[in-house]
Protein backbone atom coordinates (compact mmCIF):
# COMPACT_ATOMS: atom_id res chain seq x y z
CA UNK A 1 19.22 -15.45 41.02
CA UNK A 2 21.66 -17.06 38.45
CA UNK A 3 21.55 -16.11 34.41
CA UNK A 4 20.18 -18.96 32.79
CA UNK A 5 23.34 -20.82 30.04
CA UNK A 6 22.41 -19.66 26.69
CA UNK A 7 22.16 -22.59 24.24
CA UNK A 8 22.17 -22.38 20.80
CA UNK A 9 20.96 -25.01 19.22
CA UNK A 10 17.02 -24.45 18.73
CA UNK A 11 16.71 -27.99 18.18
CA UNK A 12 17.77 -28.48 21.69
CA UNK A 13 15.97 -25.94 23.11
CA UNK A 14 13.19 -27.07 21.49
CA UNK A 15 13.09 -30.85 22.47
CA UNK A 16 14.43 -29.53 25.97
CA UNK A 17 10.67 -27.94 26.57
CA UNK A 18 8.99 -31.32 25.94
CA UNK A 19 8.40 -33.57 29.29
CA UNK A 20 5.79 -35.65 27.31
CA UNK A 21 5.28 -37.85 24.85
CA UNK A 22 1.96 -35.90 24.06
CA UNK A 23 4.43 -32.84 23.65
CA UNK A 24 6.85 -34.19 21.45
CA UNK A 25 3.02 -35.04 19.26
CA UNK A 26 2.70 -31.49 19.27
CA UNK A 27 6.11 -30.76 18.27
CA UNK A 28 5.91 -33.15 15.54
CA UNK A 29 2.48 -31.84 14.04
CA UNK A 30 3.84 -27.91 13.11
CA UNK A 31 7.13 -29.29 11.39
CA UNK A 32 5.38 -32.27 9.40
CA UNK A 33 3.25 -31.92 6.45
CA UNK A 34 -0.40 -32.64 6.98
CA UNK A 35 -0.35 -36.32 5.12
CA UNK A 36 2.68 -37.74 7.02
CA UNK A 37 1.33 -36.59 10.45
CA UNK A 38 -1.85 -37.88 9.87
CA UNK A 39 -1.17 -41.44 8.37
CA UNK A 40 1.17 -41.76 11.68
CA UNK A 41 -2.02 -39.95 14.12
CA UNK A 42 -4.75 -41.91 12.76
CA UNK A 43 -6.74 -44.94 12.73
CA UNK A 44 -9.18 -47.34 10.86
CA UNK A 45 -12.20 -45.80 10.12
CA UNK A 46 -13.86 -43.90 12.63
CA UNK A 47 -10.71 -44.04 15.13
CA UNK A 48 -12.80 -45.64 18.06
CA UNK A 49 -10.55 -48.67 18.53
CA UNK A 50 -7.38 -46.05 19.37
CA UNK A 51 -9.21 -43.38 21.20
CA UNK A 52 -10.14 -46.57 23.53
CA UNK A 53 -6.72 -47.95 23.60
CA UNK A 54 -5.24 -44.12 25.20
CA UNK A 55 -8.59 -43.84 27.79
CA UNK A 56 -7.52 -47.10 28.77
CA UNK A 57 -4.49 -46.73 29.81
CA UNK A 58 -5.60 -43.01 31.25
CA UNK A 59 -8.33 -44.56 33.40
CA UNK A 60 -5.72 -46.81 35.31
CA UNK A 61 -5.33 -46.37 38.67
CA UNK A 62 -2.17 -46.78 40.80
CA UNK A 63 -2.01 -48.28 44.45
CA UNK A 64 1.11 -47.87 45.62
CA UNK A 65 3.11 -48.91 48.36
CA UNK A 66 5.25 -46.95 51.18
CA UNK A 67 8.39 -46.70 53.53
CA UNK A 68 9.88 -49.11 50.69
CA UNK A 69 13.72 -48.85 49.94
CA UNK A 70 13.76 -47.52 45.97
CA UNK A 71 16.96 -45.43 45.78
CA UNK A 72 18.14 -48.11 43.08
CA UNK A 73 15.78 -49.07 40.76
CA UNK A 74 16.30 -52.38 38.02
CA UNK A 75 14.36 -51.81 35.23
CA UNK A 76 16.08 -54.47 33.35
CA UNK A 77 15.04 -58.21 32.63
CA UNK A 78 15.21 -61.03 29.78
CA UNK A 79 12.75 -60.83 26.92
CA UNK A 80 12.96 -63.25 24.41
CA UNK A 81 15.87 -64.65 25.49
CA UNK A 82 18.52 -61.55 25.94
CA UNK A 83 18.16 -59.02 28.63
CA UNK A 84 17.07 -55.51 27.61
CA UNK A 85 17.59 -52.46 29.77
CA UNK A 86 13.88 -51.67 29.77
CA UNK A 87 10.64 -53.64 29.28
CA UNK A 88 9.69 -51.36 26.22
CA UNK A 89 10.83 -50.80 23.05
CA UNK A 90 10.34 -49.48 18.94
CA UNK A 91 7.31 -50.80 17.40
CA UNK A 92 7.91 -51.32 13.84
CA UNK A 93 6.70 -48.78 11.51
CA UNK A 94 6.10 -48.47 8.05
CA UNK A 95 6.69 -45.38 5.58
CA UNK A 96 9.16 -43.98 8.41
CA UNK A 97 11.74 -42.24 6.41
CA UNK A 98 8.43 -39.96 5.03
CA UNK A 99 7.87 -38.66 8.75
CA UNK A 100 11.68 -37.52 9.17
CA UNK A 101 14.74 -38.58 6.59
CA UNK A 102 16.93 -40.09 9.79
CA UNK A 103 13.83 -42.66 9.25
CA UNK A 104 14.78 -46.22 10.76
CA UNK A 105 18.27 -45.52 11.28
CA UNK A 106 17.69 -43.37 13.79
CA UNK A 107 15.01 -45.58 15.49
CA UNK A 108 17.27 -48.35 15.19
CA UNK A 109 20.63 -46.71 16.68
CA UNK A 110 19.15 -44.63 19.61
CA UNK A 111 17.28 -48.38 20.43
CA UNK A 112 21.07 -49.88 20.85
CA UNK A 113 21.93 -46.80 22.94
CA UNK A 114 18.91 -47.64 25.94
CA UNK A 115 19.47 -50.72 25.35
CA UNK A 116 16.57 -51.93 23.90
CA UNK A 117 15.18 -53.57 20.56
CA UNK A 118 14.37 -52.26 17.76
CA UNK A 119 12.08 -53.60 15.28
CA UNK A 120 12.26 -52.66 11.50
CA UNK A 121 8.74 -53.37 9.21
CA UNK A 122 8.32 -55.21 6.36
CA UNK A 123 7.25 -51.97 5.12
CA UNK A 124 10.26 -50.13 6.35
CA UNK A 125 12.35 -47.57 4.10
CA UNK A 126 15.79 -49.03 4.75
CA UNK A 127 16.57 -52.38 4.47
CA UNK A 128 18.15 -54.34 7.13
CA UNK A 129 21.73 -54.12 5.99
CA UNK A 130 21.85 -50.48 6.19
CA UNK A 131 19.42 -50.95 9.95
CA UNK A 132 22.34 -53.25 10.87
CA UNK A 133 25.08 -50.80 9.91
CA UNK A 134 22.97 -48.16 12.08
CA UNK A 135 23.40 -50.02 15.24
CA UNK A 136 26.24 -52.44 14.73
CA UNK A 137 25.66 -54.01 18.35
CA UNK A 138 21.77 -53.53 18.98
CA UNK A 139 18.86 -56.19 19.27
CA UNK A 140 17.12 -56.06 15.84
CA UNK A 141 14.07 -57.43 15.16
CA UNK A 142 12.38 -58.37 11.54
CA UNK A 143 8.42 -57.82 11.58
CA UNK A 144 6.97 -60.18 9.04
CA UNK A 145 3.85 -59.29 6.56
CA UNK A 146 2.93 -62.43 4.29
CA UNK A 147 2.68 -61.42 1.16
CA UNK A 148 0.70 -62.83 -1.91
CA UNK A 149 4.26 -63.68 -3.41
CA UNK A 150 5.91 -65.64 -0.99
CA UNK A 151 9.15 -65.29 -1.73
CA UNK A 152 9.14 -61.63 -0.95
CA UNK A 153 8.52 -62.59 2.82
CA UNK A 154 11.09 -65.58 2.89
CA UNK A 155 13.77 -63.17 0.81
CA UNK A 156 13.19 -60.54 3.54
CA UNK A 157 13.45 -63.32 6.09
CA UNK A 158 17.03 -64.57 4.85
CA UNK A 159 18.20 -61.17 4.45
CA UNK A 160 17.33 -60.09 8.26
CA UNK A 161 18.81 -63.44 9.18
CA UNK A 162 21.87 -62.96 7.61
CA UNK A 163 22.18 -59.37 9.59
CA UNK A 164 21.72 -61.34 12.97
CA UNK A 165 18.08 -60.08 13.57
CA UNK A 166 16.75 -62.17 16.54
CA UNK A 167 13.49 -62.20 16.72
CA UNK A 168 10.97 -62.66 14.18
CA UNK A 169 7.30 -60.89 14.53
CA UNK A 170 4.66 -62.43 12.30
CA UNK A 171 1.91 -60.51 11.66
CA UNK A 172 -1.35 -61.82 11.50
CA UNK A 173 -4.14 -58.98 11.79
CA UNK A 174 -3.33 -57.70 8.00
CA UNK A 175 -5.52 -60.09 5.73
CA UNK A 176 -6.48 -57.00 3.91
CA UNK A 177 -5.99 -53.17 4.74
CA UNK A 178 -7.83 -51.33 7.37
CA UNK A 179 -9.91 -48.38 6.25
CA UNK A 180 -7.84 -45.27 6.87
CA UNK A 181 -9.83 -42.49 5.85
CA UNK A 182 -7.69 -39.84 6.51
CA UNK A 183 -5.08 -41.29 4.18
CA UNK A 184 -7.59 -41.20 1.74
CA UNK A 185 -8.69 -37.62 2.13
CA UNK A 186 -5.15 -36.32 2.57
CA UNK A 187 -4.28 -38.48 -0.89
CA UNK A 188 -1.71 -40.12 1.08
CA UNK A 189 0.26 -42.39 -1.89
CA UNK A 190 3.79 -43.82 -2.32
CA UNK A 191 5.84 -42.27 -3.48
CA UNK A 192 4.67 -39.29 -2.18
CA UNK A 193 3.13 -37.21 -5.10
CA UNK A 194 4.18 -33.37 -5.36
CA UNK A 195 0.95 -31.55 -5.81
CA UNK A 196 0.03 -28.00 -5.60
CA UNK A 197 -2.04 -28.98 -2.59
CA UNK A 198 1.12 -31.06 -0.73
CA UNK A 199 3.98 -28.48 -2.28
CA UNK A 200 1.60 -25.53 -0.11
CA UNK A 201 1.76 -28.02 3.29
CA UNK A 202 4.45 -28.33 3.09
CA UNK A 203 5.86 -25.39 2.19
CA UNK A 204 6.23 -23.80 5.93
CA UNK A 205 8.11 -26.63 7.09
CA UNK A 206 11.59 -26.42 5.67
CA UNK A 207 13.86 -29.20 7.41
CA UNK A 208 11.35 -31.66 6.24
CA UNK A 209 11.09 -30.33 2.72
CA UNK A 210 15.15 -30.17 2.40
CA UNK A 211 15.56 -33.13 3.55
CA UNK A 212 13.03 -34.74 1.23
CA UNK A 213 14.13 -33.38 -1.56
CA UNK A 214 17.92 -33.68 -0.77
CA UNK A 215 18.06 -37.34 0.81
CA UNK A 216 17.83 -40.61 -0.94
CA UNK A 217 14.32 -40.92 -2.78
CA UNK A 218 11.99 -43.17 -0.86
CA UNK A 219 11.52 -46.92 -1.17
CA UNK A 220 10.27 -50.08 0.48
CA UNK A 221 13.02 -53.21 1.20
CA UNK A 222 10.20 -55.23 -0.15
CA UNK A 223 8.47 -52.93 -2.84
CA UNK A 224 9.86 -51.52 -5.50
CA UNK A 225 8.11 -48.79 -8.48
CA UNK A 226 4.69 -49.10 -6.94
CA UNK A 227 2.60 -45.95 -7.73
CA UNK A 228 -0.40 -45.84 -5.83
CA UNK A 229 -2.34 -44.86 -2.97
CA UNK A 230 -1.00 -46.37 0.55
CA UNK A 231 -4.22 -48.52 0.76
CA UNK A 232 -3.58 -49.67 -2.67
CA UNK A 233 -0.27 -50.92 -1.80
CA UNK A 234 -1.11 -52.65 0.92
CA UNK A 235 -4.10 -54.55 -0.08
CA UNK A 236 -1.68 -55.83 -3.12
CA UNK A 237 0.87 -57.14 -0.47
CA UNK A 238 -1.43 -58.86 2.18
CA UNK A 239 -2.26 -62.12 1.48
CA UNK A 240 -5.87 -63.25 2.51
CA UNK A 241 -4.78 -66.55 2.45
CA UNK A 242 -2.66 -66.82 5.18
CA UNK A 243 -3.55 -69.41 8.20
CA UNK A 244 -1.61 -71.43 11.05
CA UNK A 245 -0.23 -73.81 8.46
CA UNK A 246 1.79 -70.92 6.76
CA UNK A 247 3.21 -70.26 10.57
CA UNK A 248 4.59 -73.69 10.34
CA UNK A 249 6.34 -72.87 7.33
CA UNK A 250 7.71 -69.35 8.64
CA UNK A 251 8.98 -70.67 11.79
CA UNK A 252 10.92 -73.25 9.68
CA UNK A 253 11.98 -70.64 7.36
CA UNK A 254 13.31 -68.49 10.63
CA UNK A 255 14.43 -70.89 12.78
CA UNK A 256 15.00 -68.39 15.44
CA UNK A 257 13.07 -66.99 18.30
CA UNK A 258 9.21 -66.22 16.96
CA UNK A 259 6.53 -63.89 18.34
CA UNK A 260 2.73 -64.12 16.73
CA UNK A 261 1.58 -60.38 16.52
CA UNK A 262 -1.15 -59.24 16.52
CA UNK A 263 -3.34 -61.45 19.19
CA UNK A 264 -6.96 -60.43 19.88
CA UNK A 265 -8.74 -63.37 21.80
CA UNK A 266 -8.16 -65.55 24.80
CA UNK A 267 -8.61 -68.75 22.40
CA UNK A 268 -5.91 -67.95 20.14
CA UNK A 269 -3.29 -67.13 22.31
CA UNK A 270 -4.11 -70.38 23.34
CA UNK A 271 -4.10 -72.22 20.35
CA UNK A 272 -0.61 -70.87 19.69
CA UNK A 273 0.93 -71.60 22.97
CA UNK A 274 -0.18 -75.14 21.96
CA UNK A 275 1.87 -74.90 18.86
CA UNK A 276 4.88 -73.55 21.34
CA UNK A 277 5.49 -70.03 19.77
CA UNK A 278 7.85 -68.35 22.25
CA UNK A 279 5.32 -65.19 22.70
CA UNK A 280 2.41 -63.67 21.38
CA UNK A 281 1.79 -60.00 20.93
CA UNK A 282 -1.33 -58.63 21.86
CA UNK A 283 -2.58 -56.16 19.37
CA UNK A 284 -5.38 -54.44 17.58
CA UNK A 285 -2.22 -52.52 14.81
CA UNK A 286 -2.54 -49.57 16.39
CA UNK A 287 -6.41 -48.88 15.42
CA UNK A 288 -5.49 -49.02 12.39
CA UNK A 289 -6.69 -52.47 10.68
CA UNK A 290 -10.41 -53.55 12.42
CA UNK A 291 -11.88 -50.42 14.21
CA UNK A 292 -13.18 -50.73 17.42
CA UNK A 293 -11.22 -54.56 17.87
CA UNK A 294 -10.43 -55.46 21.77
CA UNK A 295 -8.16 -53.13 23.12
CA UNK A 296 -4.62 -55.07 23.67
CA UNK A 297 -4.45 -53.60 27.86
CA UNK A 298 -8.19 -54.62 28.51
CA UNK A 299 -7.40 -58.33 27.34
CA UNK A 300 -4.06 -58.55 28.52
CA UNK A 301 -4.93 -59.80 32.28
CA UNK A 302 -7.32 -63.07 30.72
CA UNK A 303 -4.88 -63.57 28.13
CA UNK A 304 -2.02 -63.69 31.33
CA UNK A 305 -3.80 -65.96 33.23
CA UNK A 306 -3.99 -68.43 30.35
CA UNK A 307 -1.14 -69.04 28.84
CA UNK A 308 1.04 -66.51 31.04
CA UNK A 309 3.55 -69.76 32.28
CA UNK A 310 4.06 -70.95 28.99
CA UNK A 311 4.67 -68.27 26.50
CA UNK A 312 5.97 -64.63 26.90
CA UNK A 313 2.99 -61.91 26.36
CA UNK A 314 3.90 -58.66 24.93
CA UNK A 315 1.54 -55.69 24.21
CA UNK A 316 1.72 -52.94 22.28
CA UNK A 317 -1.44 -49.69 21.12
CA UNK A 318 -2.15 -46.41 22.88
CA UNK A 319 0.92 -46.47 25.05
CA UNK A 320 2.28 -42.62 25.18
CA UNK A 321 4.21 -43.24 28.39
CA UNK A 322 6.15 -44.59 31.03
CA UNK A 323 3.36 -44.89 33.17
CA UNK A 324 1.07 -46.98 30.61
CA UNK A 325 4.97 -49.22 29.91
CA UNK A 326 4.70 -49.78 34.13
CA UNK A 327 0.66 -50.48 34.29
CA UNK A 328 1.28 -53.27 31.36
CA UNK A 329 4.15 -54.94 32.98
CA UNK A 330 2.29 -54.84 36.71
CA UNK A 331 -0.58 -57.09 34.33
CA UNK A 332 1.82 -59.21 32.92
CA UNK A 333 3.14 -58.41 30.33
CA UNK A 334 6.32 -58.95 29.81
CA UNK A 335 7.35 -55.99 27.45
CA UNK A 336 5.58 -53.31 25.50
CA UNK A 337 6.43 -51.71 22.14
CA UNK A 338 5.21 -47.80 20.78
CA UNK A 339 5.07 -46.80 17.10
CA UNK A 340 3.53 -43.77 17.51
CA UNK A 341 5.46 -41.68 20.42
CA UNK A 342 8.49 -43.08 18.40
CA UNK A 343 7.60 -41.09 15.21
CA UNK A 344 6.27 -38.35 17.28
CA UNK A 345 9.98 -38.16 18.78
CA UNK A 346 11.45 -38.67 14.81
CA UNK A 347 9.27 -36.34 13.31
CA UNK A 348 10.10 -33.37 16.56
CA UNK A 349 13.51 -33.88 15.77
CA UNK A 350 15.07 -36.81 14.07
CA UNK A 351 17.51 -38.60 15.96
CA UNK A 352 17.79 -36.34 18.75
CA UNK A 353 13.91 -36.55 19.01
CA UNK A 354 13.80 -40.14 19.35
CA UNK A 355 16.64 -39.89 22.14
CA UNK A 356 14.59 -37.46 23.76
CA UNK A 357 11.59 -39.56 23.73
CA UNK A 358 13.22 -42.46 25.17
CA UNK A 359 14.70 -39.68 27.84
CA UNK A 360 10.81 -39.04 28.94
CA UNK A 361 9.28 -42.51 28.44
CA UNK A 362 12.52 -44.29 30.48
CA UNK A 363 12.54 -41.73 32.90
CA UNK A 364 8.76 -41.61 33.48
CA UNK A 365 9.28 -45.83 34.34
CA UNK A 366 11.86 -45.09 37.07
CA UNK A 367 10.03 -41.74 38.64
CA UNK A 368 6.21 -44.42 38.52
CA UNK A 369 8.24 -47.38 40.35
CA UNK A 370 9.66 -45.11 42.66
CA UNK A 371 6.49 -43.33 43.63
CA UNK A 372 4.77 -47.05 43.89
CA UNK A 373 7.43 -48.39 45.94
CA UNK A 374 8.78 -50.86 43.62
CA UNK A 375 12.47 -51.47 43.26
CA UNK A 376 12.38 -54.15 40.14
CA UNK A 377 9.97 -55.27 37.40
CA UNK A 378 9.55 -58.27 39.04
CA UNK A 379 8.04 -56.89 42.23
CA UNK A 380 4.96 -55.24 39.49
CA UNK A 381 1.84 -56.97 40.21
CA UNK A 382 -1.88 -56.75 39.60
CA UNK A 383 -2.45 -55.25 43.06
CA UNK A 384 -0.50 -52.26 41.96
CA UNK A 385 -3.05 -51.04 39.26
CA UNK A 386 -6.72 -51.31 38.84
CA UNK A 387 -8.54 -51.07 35.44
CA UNK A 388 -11.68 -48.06 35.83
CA UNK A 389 -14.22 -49.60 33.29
CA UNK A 390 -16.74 -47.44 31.89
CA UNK A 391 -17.14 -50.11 29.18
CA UNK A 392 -20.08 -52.03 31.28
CA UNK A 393 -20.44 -55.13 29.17
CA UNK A 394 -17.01 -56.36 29.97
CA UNK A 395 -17.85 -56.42 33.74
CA UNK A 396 -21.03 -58.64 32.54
CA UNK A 397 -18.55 -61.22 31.01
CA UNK A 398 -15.75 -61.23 33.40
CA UNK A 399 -18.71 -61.96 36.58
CA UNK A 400 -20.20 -64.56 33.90
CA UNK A 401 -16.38 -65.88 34.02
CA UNK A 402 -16.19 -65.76 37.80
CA UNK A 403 -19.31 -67.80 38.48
CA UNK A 404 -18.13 -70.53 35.45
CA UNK A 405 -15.18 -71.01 37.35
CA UNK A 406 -16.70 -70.97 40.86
């Protein structure tokens, strides 16, 4: 027997004891107030759409391989143009300095350490100067909202340009606000409104309340003295109006490397490989726009097939692990972005939870390719992982598919 070394640092300890993603969530949900934690947890409506998205990914089933050589393992490969050290990545997120005060920064700076991109919101809480500053030699990405006044979105454009952001992710499932409920019985607003009710939550939680209190006060690159609930704010931003002739005029705006967001049909992503976008992201927001829309991993083999040789297809809801990042790639995609288990990992611990959620989702990529006998991304394939569908009417289209084509 050997005495364990004490450490000191509870923070430590305390990430330490967290091999998931799911753990981190439950880290993150005793040390954030109640309306934070839930505007980051939940959904549209009746939360159908994301409770899909994580069975999907749970009801995938592995086939793998043996007496393969896999003592080195490349997870590495080019996505949009630059290599990144693993096919997955920050989502971006909005109201982020709310879950933890590191906010973005910390996102943004532990993405340059793995290697990876980071993508910063339209509706993030530091601008991309001060994202920039935070990881001085990191991938950045700009995620575009179109707003009613234009030249918000082409301001935020230049600005991102001028900080060598590379990529540019246009949104496109946003004509209005989803119907978050539990924003709306929480009284979720911005800026966050001290109340006797939020004051109490937040009360036994004193990191986040110090640092709230003690750290810059809140506010949007793109929004400034709004005062309103988060649903208000949003449906005075999105623009209704928006169709493929406004891409035309945002990829001219850019002029760099441009991924559509927020894909949810085979016919679209064909329409916009047509146009020659260099990728498409499939995408239902999370859940949190149209409940119970296509899940992104369901559609992401027929959305492959079609357009998979002419465009790059990324995908993104519900995935809470390395082994969901592995069953997307062996389906084609080529790289796969998280929102949530990246605030679950801010909110556990700032910086050092985000580090430590990259720790478990990079580590659980290696330990699945390993264990399926696959030394590279490139050797993922279909054969690797098989979809268990309980939803029967998608088997009735894809055998209506089969005979079509036969």
């Amino acid at each position: 027997m050997v005495f364990k070394n004490p450490v000191k640092n509870p923070k430590t300890v305390r990430l330490a004891k967290a091999p998931t993603v799911w753990d981190l969530r439950r880290i993150a949900k005793r040390r954030t107030p109640k309306g934070p934690f839930d505007y980051t947890a939940g959904a549209a409506e009746g939360e159908v759409g994301l409770q899909r998205a994580y069975d999907a990914f749970r009801d995938v089933e592995f086939h793998p391989t043996i007496l393969r050589d896999v003592s080195k393992v490349s997870t590495s490969w080019d996505v949009m143009g630059a290599p990144v050290a693993y096919p997955f990545g920050i989502a971006p997120t909005g109201f982020t300095r709310l879950m933890h005060a590191a906010g973005e920064r910390a996102g943004a700076a532990t993405a340059q350490e793995f290697g990876v991109p980071f993508a910063l919101s339209t509706l993030g809480t530091t601008g991309p100067e001060a994202v920039r500053e935070a990881a001085p030699t990191g991938r950045l990405w700009f995620q575009l909202y179109m707003m009613k006044e234009r030249y918000r979105s082409y301001e935020l454009v230049e600005r991102a340009k001028a900080q060598n952001f590379d990529t540019l992710l246009f949104t496109v499932d946003t004509p209005v606000a989803g119907a978050r409920h539990r924003d709306k019985r929480n009284g979720m607003s911005f800026p966050p409104q001290l109340t006797f009710k939020t004051v109490l939550d937040a009360a036994p939680r004193p990191e986040w309340w110090f640092n709230f209190l003690t750290t810059e006060p809140l506010e949007f690159a793109a929004v400034r003295n709004w005062n309103g609930t988060v649903g208000e704010l949003l449906d005075s931003m999105f623009d209704p109006t928006v169709s493929f002739s406004d891409l035309a005029e945002v990829r001219e705006v850019w002029g760099g490397k441009i991924l559509v967001k927020g894909v949810q049909n085979v016919d679209d992503a064909k329409h916009l490989a047509d146009l020659g976008v260099d990728g498409i992201q499939l995408s239902n927001h999370g859940g949190r726009q149209l409940d119970r829309a296509p899940v992104p991993f369901r559609l992401l083999p027929e959305v492959v097939r079609e357009v998979g040789q002419d465009l790059e297809v990324h995908v993104d809801t519900g995935i809470m692990s390395g082994a969901d990042v592995v069953a997307a790639i062996a389906h084609g995609a080529r790289y796969t972005q998280a929102g949530r288990a990246y605030l679950y990992g801010l909110m556990a611990g700032g910086q050092a939870g985000v580090h430590r959620m990259f720790e478990i989702v990079t580590g659980e990529i290696e330990r699945v390719m390993r264990l399926l006998g696959v030394s590279c991304l490139e050797e993922l394939e279909p054969r690797h992982v098989t979809l268990l569908d309980n939803l029967r009417p998608r088997l009735a289209q894809e055998a209506a598919r089969e005979a079509e084509r036969a």
